[in-house]
Protein backbone atom coordinates (compact mmCIF):
# COMPACT_ATOMS: atom_id res chain seq x y z
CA UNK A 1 90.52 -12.66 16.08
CA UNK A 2 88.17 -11.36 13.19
CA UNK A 3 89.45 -8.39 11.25
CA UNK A 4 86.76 -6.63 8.75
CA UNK A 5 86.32 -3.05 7.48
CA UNK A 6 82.93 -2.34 8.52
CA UNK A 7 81.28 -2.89 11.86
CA UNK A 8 79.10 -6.39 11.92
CA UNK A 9 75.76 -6.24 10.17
CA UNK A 10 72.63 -8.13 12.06
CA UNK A 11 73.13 -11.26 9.98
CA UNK A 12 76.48 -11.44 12.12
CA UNK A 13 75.11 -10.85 15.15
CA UNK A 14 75.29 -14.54 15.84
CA UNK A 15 78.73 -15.06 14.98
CA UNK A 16 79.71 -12.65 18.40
CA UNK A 17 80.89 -14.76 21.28
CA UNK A 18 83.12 -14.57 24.42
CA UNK A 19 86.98 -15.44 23.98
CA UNK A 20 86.47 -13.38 20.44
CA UNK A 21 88.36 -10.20 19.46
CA UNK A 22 86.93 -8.72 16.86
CA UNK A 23 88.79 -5.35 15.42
CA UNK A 24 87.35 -4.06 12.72
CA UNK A 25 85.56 -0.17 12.29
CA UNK A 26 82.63 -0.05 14.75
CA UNK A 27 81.34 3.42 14.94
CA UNK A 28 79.26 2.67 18.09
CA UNK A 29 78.11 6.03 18.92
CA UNK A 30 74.80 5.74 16.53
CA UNK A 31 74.27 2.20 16.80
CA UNK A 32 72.91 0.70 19.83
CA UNK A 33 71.39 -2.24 19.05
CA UNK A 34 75.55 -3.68 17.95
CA UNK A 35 76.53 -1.94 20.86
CA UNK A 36 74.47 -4.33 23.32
CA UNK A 37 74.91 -7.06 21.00
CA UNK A 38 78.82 -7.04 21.98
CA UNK A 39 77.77 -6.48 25.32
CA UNK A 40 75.56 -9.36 25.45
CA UNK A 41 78.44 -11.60 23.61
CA UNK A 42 80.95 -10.94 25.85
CA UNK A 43 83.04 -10.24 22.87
CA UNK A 44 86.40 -7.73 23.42
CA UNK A 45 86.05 -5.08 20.42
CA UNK A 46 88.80 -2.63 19.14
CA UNK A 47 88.09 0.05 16.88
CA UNK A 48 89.78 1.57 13.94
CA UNK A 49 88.33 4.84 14.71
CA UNK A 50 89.14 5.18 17.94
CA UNK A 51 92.88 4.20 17.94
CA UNK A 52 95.04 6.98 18.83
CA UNK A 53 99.02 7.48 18.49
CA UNK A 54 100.73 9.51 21.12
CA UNK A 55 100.36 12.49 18.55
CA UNK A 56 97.35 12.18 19.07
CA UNK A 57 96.56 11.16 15.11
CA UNK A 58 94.23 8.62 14.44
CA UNK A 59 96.33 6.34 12.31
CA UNK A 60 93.34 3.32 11.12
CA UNK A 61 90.78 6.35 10.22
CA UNK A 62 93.43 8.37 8.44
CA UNK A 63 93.39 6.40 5.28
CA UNK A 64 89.59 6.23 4.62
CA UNK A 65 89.25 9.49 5.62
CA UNK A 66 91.54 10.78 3.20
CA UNK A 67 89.53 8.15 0.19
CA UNK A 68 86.52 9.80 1.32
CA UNK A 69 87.32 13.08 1.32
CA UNK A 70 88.43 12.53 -2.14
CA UNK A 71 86.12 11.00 -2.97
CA UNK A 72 83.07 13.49 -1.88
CA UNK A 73 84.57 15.96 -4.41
CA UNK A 74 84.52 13.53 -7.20
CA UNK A 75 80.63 12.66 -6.29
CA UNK A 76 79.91 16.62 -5.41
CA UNK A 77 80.88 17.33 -8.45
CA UNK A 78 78.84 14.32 -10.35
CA UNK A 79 75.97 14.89 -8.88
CA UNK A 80 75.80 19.15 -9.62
CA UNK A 81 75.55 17.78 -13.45
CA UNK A 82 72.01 18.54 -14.37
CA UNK A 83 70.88 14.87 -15.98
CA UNK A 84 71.71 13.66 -12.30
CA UNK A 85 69.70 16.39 -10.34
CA UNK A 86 72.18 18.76 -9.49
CA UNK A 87 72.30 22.82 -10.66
CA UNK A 88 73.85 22.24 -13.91
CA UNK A 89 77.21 24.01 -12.92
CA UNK A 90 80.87 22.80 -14.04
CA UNK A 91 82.96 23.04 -10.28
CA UNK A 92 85.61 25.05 -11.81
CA UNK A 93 83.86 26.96 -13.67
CA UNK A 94 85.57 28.43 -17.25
CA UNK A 95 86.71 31.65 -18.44
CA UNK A 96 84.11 33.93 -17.96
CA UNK A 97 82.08 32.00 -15.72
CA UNK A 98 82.61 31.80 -11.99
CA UNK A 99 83.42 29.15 -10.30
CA UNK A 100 81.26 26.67 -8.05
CA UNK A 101 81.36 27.47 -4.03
CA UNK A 102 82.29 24.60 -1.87
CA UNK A 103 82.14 24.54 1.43
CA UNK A 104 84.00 22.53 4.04
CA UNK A 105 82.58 21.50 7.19
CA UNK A 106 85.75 20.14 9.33
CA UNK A 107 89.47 20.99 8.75
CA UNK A 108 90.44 17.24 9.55
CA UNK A 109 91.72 14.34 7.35
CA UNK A 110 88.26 14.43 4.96
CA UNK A 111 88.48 18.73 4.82
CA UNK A 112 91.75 18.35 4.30
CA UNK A 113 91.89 15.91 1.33
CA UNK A 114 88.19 17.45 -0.01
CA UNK A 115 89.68 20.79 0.02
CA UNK A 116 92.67 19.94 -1.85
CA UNK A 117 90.83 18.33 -4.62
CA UNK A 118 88.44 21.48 -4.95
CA UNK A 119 91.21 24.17 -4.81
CA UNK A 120 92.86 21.55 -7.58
CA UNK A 121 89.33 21.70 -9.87
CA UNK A 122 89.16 25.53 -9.70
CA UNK A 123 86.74 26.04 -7.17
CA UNK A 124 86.02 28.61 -4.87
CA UNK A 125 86.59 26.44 -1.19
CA UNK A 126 85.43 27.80 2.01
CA UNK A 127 86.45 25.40 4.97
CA UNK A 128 84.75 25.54 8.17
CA UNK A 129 86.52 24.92 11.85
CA UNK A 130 86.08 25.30 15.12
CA UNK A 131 90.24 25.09 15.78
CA UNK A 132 91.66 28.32 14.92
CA UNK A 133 95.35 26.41 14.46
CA UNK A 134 94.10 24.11 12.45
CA UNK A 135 92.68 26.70 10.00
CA UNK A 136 95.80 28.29 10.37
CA UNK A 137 97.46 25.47 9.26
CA UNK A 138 95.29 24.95 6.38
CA UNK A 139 95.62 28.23 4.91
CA UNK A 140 99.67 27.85 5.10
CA UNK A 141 98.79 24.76 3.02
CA UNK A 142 96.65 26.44 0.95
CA UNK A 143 98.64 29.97 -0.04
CA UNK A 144 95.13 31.67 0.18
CA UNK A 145 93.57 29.56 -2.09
CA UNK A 146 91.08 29.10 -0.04
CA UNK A 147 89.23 30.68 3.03
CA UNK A 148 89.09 29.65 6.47
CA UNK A 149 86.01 30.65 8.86
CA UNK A 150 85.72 30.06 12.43
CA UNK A 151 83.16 27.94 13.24
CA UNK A 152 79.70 29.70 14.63
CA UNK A 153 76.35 29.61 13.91
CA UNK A 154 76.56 32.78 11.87
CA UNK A 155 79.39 31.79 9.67
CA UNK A 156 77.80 28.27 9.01
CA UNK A 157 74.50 29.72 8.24
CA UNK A 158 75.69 32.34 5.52
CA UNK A 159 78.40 30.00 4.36
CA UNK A 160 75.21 27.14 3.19
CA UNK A 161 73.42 30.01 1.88
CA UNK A 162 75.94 30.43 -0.94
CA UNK A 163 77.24 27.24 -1.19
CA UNK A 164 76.70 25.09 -4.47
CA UNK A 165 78.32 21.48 -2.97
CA UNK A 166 78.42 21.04 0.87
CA UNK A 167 81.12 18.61 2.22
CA UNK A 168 80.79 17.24 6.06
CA UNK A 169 83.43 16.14 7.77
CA UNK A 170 83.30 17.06 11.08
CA UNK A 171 84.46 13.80 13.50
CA UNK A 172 84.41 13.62 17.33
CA UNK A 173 86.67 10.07 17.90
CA UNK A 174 84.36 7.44 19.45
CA UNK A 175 81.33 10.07 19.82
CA UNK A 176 78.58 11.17 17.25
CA UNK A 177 79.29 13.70 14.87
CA UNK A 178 77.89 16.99 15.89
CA UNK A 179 74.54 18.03 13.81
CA UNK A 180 75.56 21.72 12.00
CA UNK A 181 73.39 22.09 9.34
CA UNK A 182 69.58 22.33 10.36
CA UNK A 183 66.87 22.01 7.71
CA UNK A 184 66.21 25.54 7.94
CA UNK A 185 69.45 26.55 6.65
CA UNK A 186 69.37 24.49 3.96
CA UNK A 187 66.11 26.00 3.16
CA UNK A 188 67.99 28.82 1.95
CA UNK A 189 70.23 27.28 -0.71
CA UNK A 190 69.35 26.98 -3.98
CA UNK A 191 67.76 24.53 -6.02
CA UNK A 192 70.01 21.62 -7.11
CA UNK A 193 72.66 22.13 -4.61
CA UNK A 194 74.74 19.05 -3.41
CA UNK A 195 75.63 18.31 0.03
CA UNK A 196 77.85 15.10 0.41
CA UNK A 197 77.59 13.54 4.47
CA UNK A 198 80.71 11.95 4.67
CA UNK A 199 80.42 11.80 8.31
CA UNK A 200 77.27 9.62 7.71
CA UNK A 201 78.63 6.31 9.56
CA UNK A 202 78.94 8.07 12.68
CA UNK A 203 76.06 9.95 13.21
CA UNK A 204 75.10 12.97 10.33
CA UNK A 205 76.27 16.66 9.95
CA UNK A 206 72.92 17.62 8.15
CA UNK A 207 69.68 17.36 9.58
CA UNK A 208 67.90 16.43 6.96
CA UNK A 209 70.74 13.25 6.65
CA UNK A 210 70.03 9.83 6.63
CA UNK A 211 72.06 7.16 5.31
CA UNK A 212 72.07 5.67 1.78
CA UNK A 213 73.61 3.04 -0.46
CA UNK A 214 76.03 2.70 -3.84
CA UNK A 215 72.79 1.25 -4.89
CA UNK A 216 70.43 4.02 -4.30
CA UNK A 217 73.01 6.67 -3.06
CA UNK A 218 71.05 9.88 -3.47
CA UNK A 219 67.86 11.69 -2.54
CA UNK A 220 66.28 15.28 -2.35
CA UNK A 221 65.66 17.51 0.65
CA UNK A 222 64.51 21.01 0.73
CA UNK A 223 65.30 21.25 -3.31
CA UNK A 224 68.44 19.94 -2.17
CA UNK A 225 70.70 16.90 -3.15
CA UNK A 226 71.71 14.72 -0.20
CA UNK A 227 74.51 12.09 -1.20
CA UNK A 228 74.93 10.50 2.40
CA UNK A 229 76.64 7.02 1.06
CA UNK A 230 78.12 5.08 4.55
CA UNK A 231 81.15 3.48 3.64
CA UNK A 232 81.71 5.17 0.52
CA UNK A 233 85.32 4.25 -0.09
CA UNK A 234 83.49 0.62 -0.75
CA UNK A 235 83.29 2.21 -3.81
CA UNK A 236 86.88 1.88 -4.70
CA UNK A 237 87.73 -1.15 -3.11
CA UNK A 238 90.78 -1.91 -4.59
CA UNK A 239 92.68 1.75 -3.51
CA UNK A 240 91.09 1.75 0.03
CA UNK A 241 92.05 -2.40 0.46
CA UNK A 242 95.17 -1.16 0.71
CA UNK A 243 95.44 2.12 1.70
CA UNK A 244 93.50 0.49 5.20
CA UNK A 245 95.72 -2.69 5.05
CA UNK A 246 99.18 -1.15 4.86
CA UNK A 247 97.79 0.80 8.00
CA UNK A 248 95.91 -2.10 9.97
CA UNK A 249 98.38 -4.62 9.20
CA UNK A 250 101.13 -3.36 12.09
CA UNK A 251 98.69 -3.49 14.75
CA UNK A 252 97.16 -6.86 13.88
CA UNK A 253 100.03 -8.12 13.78
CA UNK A 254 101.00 -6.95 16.97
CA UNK A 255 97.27 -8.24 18.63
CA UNK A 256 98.09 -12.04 17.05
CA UNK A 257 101.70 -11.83 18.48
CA UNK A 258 101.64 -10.66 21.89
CA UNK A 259 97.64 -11.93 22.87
CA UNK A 260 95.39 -9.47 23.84
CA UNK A 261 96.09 -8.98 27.12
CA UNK A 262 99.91 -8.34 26.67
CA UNK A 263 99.15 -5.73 23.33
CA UNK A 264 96.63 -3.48 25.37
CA UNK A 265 99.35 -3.82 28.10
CA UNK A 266 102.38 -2.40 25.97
CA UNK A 267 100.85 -0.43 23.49
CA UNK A 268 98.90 2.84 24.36
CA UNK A 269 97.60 3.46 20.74
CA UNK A 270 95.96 -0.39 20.89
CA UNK A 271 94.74 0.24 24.27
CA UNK A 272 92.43 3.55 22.86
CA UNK A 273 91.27 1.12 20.67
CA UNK A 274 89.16 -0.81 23.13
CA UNK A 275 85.30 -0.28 23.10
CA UNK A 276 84.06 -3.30 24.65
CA UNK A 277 85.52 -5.85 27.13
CA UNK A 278 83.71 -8.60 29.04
CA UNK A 279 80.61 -7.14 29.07
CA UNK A 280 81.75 -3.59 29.59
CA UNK A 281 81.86 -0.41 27.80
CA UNK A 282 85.48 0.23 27.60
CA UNK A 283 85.34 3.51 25.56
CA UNK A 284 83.61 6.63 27.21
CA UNK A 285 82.89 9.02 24.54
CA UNK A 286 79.55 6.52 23.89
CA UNK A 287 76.76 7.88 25.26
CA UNK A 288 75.63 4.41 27.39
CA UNK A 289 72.57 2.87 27.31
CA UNK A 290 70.87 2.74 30.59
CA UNK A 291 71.90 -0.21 32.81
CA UNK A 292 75.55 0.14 30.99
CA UNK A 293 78.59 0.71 33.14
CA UNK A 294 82.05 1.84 32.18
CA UNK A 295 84.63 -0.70 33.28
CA UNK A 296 88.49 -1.16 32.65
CA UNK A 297 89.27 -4.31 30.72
CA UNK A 298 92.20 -5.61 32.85
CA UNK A 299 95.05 -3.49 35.27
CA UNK A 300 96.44 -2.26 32.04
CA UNK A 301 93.02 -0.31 30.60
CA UNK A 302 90.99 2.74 32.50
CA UNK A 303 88.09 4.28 31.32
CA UNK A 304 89.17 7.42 29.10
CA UNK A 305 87.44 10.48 28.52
């Protein structure tokens, strides 16, 4: 078994074999050419992202999520400094002077931990949801601190018009994350603007998205800044090594003890995790490549929806 944080680059390509269980984030939804590399290999894969606890909480993507949420504030805010591009405005604004507007896209772990670290700067947070309990959660958590929109094209579209630092986190387990923001919208924000793609490693939220590096993390758009970092808790390695490790460890541990076959067999939350087998796409939320088949890994997996 091979355990690593993000999904295998093309130099590793030749490392993937049969009889190998590699667990490790794969975010297969975007990525085709891994995906039929692991198909090709033979090799059994099981996926942070899409292991899911009877709660139905995602309990390996909880912890970077909640880095990177933090973390998009901390860059948002960076980044709307005028000597690095942005509009020149503080986010919480002073005495006098109004806060900046940030708006949410996605009321999950990353809205969540973004919005608490706006509402904590001073800033004016919108947060943006399709699930009308979850916003109702979030404004319990929130005492009206912030405001909570259902999500339509109307309210998305008005709430980028007056945003100054766009956050997306939207996240569809084992699928790509759904496109909201189309290039005309963002034609109407203003110069120097910031919009931070967290959801970058699993598809984009932004149209105008495409995926950077720590090296060379940022670019413009439409007058607009476009921070779209994958794998930004990198960044912090030694907070998310073990915010992900005292979370991964458990289930490891339970893979190396029991075998594969017996841990997919007595564990639900494991058995979610499974995205390829033998072969086979395990996982059905990827959109399969032609020729691709959805199997069940054994008498103790099905295909899921």
């Amino acid at each position: 078994m091979v355990i690593k944080v993000k999904e295998p680059q093309p130099a590793e390509y030749g490392y993937l074999r049969p009889n190998l269980i590699l667990f490790t984030h794969l975010h297969l939804a975007p990525l085709r050419e891994l995906t039929s590399r692991l198909l090709e290999a033979r090799t059994t894969s099981i996926a942070y992202e899409t292991i899911r606890e009877r709660d139905a909480s995602l309990p390996l993507l909880t912890p970077i999520s909640e880095v990177a949420g933090r973390m998009s504030v901390q860059v948002g805010a960076q980044y709307l400094e005028k000597p690095n591009g942005g509009r020149g405005i503080l986010l919480g604004g002073v005495p006098g002077v109004a806060p900046a507007n940030v708006l949410i896209l996605g009321g999950g772990i990353v809205g969540l931990n973004a919005a608490k670290m706006s509402v904590g700067l001073g800033a004016h947070v919108t947060i943006i949801d399709r699930n009308l309990n979850r916003l109702r959660e979030l404004d319990d958590i929130f005492n009206n601190s912030s405001v909570t929109l259902a999500s339509n094209d109307w309210t998305i579209r008005e709430s980028v018009r007056l945003a100054d630092l766009i956050i997306g986190g939207v996240l569809i387990p084992g699928a790509s994350a759904p496109r909201l923001v189309r290039r005309d919208m963002l034609q109407e924000m203003r110069k120097g603007s910031v919009v931070v793609d967290v959801t970058i490693d699993q598809g984009d939220c932004f149209e105008t998205s495409h995926a950077t590096t720590h090296t060379d993390p940022v670019y413009h758009e439409e007058g607009v800044l476009h921070y779209c970092v994958s794998n930004m808790p990198a960044a912090v390695p030694s907070t998310s090594t073990l915010a992900l490790t005292n979370a991964t460890f458990p289930y490891a541990l339970q893979i190396a003890k029991l075998g594969f076959a017996e841990a997919v067999e007595r564990s639900e939350p494991i058995r979610q995790g499974v995205n390829t087998y033998h072969g086979h796409i395990t996982y059905r939320p990827w959109p399969s490549r032609r020729g691709a088949r959805i199997a069940t890994c054994g008498p103790c997996c099905r295909p899921r929806e």
